[in-house]
PDB file of N, CA and C in Angstrom:
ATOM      1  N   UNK A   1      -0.943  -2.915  -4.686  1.00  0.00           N
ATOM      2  CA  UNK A   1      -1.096  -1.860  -3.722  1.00  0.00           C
ATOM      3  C   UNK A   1      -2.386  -1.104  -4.038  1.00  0.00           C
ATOM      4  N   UNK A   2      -2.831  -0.615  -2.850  1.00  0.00           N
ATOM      5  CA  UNK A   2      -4.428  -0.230  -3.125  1.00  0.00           C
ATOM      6  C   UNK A   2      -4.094   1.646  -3.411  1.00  0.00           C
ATOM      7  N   UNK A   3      -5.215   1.980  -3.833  1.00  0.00           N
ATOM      8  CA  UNK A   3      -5.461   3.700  -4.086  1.00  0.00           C
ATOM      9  C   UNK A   3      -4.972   3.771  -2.727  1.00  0.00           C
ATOM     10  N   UNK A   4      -5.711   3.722  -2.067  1.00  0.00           N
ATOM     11  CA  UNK A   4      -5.272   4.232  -0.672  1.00  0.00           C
ATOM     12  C   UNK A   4      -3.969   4.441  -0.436  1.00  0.00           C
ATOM     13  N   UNK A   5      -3.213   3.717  -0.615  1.00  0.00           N
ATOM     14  CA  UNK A   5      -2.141   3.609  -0.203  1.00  0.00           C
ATOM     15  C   UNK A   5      -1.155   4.718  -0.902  1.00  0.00           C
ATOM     16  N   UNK A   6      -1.110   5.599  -2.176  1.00  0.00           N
ATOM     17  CA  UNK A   6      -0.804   6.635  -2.530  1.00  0.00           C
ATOM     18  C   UNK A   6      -1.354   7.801  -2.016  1.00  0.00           C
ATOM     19  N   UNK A   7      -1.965   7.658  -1.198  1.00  0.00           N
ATOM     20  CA  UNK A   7      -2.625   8.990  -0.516  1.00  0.00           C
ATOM     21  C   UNK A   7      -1.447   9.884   0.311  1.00  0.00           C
ATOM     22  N   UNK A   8      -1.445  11.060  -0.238  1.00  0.00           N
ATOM     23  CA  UNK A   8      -0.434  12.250   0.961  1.00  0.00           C
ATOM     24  C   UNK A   8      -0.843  12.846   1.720  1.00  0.00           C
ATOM     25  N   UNK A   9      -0.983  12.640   2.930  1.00  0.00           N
ATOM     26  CA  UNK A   9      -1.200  13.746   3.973  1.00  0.00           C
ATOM     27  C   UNK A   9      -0.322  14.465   4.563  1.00  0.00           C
ATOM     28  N   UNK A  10      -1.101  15.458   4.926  1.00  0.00           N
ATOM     29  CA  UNK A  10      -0.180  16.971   5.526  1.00  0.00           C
ATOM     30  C   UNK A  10       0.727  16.283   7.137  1.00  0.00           C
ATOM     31  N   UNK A  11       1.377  17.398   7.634  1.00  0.00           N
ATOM     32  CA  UNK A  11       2.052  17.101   8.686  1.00  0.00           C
ATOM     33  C   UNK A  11       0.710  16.553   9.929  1.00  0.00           C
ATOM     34  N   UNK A  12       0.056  17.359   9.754  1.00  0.00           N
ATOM     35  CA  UNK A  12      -1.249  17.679  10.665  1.00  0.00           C
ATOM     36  C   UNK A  12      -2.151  16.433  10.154  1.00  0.00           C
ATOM     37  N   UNK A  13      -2.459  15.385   9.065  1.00  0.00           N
ATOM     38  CA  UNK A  13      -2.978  14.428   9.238  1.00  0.00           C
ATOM     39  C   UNK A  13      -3.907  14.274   7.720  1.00  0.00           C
ATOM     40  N   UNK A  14      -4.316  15.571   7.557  1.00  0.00           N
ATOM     41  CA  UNK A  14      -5.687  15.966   6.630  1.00  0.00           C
ATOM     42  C   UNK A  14      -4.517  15.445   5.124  1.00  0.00           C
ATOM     43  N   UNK A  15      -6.148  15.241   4.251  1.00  0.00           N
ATOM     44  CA  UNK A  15      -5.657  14.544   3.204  1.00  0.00           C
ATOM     45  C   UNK A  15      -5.381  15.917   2.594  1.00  0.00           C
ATOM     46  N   UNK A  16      -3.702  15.747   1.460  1.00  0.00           N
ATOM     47  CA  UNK A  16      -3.492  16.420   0.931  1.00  0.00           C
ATOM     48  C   UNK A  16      -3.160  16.747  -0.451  1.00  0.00           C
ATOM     49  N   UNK A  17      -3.442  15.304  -1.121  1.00  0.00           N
ATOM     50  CA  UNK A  17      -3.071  14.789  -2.656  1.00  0.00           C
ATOM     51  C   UNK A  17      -2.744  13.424  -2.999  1.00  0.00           C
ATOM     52  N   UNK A  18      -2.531  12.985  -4.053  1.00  0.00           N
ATOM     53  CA  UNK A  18      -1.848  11.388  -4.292  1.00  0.00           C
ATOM     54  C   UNK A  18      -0.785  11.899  -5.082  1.00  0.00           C
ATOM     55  N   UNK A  19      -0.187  10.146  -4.922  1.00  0.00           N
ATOM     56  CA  UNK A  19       1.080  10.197  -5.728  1.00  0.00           C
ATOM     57  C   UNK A  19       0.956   9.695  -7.511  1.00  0.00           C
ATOM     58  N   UNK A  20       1.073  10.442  -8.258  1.00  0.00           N
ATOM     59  CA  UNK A  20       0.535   9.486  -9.899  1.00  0.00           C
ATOM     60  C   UNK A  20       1.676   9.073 -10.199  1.00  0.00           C
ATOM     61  N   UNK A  21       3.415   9.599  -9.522  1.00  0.00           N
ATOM     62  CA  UNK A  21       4.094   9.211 -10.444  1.00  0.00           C
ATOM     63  C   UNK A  21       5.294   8.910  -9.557  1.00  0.00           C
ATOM     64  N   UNK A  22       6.147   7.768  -9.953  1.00  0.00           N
ATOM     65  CA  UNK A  22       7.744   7.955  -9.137  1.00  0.00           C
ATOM     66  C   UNK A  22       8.467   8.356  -9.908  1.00  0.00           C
ATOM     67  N   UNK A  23       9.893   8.743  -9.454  1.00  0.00           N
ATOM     68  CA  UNK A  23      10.537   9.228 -10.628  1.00  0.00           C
ATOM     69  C   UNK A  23      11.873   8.359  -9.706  1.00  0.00           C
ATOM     70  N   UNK A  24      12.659   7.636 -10.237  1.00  0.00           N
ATOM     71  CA  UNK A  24      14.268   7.289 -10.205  1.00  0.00           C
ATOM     72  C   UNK A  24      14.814   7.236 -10.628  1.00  0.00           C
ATOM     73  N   UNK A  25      16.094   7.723  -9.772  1.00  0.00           N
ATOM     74  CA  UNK A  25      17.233   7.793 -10.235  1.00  0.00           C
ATOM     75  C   UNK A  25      17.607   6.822 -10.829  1.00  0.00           C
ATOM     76  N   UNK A  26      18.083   6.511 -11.996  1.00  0.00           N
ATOM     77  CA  UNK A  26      18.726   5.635 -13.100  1.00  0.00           C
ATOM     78  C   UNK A  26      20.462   5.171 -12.535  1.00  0.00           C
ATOM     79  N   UNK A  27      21.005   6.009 -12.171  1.00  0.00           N
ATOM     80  CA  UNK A  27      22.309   5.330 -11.276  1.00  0.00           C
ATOM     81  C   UNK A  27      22.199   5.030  -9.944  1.00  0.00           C
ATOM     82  N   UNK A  28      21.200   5.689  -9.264  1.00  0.00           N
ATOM     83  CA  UNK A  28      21.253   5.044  -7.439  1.00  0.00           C
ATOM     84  C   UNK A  28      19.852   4.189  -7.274  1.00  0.00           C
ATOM     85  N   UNK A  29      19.424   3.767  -8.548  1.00  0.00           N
ATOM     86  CA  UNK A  29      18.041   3.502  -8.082  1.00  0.00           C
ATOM     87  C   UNK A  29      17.060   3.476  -7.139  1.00  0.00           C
ATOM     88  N   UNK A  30      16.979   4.799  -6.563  1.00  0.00           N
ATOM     89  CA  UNK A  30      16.646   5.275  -5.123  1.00  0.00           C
ATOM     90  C   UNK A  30      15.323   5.964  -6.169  1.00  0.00           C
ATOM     91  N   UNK A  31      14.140   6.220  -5.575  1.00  0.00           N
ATOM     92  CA  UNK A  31      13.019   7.302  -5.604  1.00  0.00           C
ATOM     93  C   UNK A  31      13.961   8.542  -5.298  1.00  0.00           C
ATOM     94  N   UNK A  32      13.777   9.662  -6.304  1.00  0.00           N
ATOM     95  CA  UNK A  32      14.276  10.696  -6.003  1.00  0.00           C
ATOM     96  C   UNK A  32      13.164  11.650  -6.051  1.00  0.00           C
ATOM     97  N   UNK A  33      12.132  11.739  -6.527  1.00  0.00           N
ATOM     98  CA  UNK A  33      10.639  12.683  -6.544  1.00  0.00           C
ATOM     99  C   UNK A  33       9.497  11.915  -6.785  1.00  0.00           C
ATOM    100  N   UNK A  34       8.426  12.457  -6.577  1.00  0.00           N
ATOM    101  CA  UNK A  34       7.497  12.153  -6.802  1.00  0.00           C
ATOM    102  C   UNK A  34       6.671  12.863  -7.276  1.00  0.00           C
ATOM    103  N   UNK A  35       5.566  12.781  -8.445  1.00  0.00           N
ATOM    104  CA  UNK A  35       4.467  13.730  -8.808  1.00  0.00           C
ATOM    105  C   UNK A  35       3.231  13.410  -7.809  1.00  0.00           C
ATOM    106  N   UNK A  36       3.161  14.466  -7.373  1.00  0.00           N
ATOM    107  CA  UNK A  36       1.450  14.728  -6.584  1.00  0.00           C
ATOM    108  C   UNK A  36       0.547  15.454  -7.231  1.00  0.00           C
ATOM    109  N   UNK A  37      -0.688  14.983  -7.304  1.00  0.00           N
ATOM    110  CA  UNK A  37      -1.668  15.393  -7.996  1.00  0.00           C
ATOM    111  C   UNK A  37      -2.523  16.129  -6.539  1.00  0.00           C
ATOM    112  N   UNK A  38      -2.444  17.713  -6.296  1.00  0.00           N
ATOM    113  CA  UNK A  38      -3.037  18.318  -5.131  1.00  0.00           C
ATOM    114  C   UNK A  38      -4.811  18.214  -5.177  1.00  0.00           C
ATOM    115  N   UNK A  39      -5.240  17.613  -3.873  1.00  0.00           N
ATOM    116  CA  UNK A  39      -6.888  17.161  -3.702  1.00  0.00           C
ATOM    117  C   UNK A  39      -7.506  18.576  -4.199  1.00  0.00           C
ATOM    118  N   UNK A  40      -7.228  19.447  -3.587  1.00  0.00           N
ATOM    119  CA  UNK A  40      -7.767  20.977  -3.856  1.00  0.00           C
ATOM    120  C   UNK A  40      -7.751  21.404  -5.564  1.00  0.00           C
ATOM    121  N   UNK A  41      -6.900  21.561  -5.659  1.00  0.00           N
ATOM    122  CA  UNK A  41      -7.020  22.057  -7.085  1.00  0.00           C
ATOM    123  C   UNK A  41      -6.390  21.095  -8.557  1.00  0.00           C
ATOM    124  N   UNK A  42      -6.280  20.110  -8.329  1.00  0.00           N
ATOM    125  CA  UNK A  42      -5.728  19.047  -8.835  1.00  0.00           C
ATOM    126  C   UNK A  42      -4.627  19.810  -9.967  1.00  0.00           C
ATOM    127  N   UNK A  43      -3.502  20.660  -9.536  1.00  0.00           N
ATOM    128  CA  UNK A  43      -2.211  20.792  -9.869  1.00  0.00           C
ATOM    129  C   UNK A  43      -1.382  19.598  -9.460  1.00  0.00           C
ATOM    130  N   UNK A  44      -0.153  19.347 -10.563  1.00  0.00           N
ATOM    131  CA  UNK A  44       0.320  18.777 -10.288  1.00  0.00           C
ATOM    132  C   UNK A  44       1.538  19.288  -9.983  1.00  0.00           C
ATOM    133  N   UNK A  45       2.031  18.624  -8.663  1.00  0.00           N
ATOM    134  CA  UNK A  45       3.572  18.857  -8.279  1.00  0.00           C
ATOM    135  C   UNK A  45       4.472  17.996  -7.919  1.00  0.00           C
ATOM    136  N   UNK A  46       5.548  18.008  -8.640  1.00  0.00           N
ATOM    137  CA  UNK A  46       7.396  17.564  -8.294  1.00  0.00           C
ATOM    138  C   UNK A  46       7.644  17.253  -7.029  1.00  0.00           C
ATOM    139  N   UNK A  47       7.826  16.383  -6.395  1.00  0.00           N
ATOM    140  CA  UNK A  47       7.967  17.033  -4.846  1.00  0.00           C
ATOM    141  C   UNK A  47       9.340  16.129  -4.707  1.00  0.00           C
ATOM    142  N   UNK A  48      10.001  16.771  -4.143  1.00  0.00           N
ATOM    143  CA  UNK A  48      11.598  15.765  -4.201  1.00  0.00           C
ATOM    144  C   UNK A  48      11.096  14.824  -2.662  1.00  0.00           C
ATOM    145  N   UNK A  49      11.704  13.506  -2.755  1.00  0.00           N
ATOM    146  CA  UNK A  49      11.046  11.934  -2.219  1.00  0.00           C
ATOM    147  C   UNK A  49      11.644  12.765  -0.628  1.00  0.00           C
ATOM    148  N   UNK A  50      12.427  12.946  -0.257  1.00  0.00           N
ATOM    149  CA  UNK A  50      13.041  13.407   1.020  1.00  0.00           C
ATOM    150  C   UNK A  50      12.093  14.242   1.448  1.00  0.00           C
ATOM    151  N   UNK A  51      10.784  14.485   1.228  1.00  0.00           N
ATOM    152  CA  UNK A  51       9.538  15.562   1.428  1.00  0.00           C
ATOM    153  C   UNK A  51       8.816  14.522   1.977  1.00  0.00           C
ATOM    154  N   UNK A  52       8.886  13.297   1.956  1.00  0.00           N
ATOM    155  CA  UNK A  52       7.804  12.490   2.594  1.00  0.00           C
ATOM    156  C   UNK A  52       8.371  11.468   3.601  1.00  0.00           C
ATOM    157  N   UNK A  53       7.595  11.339   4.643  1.00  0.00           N
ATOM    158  CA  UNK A  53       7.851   9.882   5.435  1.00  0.00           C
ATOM    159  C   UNK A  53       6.562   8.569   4.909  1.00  0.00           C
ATOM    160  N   UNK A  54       7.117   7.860   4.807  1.00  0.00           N
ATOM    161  CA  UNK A  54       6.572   6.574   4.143  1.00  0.00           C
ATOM    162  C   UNK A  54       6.163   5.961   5.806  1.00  0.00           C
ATOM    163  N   UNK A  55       4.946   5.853   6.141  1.00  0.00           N
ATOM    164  CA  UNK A  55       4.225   5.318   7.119  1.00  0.00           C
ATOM    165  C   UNK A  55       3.717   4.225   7.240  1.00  0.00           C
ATOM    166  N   UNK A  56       3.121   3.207   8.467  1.00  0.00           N
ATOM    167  CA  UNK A  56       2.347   2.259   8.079  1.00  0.00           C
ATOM    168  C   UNK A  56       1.107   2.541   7.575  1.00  0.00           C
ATOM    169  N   UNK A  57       0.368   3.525   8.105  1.00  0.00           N
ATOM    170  CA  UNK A  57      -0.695   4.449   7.516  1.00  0.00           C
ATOM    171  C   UNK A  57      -0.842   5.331   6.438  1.00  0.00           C
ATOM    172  N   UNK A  58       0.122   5.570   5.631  1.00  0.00           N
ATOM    173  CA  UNK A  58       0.598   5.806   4.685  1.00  0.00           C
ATOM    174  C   UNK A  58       1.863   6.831   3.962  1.00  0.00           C
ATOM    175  N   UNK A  59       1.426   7.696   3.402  1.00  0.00           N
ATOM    176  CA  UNK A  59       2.449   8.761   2.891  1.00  0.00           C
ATOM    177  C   UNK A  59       2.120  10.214   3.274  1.00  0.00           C
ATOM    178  N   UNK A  60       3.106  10.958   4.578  1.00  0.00           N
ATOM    179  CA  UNK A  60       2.893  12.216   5.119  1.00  0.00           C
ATOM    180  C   UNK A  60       4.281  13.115   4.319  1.00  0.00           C
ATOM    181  N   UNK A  61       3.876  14.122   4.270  1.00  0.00           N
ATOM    182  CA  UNK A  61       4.393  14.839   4.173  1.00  0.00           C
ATOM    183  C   UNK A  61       5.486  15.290   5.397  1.00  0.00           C
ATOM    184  N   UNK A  62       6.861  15.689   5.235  1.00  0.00           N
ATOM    185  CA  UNK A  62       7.376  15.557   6.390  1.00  0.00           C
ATOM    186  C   UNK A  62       7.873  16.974   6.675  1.00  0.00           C
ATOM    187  N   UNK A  63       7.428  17.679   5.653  1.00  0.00           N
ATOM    188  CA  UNK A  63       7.572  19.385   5.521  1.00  0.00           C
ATOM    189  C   UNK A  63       6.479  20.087   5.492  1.00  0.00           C
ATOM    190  N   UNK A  64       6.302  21.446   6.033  1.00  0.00           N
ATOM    191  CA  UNK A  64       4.970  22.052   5.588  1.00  0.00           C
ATOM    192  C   UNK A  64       4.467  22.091   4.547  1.00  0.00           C
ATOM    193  N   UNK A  65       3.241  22.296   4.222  1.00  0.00           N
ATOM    194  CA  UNK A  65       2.650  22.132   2.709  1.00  0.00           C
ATOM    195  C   UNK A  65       3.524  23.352   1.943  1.00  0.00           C
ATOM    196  N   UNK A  66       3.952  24.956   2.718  1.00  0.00           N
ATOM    197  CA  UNK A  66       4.284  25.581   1.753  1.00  0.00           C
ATOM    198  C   UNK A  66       5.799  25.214   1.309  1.00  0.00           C
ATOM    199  N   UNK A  67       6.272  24.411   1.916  1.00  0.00           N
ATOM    200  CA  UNK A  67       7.419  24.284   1.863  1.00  0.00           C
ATOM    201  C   UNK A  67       7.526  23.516   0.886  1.00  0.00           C
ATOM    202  N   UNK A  68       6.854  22.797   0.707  1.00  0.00           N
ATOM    203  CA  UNK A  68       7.069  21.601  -0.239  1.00  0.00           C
ATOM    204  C   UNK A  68       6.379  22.494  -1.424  1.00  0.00           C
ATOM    205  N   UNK A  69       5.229  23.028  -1.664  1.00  0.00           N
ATOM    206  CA  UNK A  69       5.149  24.225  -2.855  1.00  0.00           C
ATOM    207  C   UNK A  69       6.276  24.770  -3.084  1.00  0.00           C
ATOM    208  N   UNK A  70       6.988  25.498  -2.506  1.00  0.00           N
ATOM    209  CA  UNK A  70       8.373  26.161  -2.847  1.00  0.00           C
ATOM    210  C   UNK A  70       9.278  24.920  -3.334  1.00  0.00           C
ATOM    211  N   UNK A  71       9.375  23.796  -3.099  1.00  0.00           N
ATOM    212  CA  UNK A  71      10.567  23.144  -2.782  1.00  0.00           C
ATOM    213  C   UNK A  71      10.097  22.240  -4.202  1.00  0.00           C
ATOM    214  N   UNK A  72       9.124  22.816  -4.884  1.00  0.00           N
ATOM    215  CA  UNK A  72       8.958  21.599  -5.979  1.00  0.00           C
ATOM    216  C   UNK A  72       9.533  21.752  -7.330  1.00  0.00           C
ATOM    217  N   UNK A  73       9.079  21.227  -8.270  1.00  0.00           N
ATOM    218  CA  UNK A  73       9.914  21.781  -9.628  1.00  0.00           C
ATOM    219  C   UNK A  73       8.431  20.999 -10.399  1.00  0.00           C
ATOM    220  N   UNK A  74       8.193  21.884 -11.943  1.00  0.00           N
ATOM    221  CA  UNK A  74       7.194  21.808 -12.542  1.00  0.00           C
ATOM    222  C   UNK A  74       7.603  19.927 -13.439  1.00  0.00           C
ATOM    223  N   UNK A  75       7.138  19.225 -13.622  1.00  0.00           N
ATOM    224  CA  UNK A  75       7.139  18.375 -13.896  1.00  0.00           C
ATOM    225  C   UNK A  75       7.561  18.441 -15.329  1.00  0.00           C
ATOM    226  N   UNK A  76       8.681  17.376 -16.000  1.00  0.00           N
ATOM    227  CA  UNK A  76       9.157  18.393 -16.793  1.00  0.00           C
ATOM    228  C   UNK A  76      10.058  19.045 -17.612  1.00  0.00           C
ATOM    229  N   UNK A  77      10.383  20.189 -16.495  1.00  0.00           N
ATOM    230  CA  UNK A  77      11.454  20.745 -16.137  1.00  0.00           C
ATOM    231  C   UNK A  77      12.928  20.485 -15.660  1.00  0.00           C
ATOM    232  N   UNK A  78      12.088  18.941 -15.220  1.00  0.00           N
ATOM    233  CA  UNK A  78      13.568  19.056 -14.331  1.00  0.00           C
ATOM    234  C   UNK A  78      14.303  17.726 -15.672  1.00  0.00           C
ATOM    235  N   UNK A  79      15.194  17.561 -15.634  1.00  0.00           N
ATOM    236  CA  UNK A  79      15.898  16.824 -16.600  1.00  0.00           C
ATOM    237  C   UNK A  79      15.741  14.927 -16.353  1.00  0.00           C
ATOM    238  N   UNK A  80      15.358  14.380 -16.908  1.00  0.00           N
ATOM    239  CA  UNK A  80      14.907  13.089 -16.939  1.00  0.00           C
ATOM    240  C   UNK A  80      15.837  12.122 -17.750  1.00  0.00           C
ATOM    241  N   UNK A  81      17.149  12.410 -18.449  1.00  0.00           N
ATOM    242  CA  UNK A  81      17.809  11.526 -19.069  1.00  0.00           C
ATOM    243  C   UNK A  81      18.324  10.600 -18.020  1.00  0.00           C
ATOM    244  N   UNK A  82      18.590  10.639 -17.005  1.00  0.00           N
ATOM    245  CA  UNK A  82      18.976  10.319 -16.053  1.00  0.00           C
ATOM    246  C   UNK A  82      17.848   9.470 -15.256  1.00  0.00           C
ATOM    247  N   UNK A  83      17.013   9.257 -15.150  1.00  0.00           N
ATOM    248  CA  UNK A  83      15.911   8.788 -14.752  1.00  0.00           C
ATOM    249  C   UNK A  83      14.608   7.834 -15.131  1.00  0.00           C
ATOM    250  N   UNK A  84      14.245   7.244 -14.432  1.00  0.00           N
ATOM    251  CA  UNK A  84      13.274   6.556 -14.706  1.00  0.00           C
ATOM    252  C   UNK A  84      12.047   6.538 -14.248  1.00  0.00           C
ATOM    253  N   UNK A  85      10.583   6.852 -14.729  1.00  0.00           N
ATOM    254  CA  UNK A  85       9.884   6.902 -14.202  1.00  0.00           C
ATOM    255  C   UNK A  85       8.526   5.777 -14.284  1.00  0.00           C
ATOM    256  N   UNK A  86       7.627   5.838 -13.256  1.00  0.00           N
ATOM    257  CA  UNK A  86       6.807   4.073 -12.858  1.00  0.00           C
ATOM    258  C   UNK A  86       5.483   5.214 -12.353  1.00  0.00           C
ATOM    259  N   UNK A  87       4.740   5.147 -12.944  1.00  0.00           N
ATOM    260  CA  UNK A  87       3.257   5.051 -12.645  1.00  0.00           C
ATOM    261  C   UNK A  87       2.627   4.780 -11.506  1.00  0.00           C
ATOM    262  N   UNK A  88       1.764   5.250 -10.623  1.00  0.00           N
ATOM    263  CA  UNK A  88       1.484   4.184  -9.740  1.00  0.00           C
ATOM    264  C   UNK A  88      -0.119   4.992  -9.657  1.00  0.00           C
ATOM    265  N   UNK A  89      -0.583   5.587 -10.113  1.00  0.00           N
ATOM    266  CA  UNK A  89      -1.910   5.829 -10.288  1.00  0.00           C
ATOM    267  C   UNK A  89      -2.315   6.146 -11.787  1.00  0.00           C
ATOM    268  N   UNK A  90      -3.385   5.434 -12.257  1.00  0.00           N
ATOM    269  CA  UNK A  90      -4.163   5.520 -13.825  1.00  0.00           C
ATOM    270  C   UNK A  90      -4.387   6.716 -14.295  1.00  0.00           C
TER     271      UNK A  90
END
C-alpha cells in the first residue's frame, strides 16, 4: 500500500494528517483506533476507527475535525493489554 493511501482528510476534502499506527482489538480483531500524525502541527492523535470512512480515494474523516480532537485519547493512555498494534507508516 502506497503513502498515499494513509492520508486523512477532513469532511470538506482538505488534507488533514496520516495514519502511523492501527491499533486492534486482540478479541474482535476489528481496527478499533488509529494514531494520526496532524499535517499542521504534527501532534499525534488516538482517533477511535468509527471516526473514519475508508474510501476508494482514501481515508475521510467522518466527524468534524473538532470532534474527533475531543473524541481522542493521548496515545498511551488508553490501555493496550488487550490489543494489538501494526505500523503502517515509518
Amino acid at each position: 500500500m502506497s503513502s498515499e493511501s494513509w492520508i486523512v482528510k477532513t469532511v470538506s476534502g482538505e488534507e488533514w494528517g496520516f495514519v502511523k499506527r492501527l491499533i486492534l482489538d486482540s478479541g474482535t480483531k476489528q481496527i478499533s483506533h488509529a494514531d494520526v500524525v496532524l499535517s499542521d502541527t504534527g501532534r499525534l492523535l488516538r482517533i477511535p476507527w468509527e471516526s473514519f470512512e475508508v474510501q476508494n480515494d482514501g481515508i475521510r474523516l467522518s466527524v468534524p475535525e473538532r470532534q474527533a480532537h475531543d473524541n481522542s485519547a493521548r496515545p498511551g493512555a488508553m490501555g493496550l493489554a488487550q490489543a494489538v498494534t501494526m505500523e503502517v507508516w515509518p
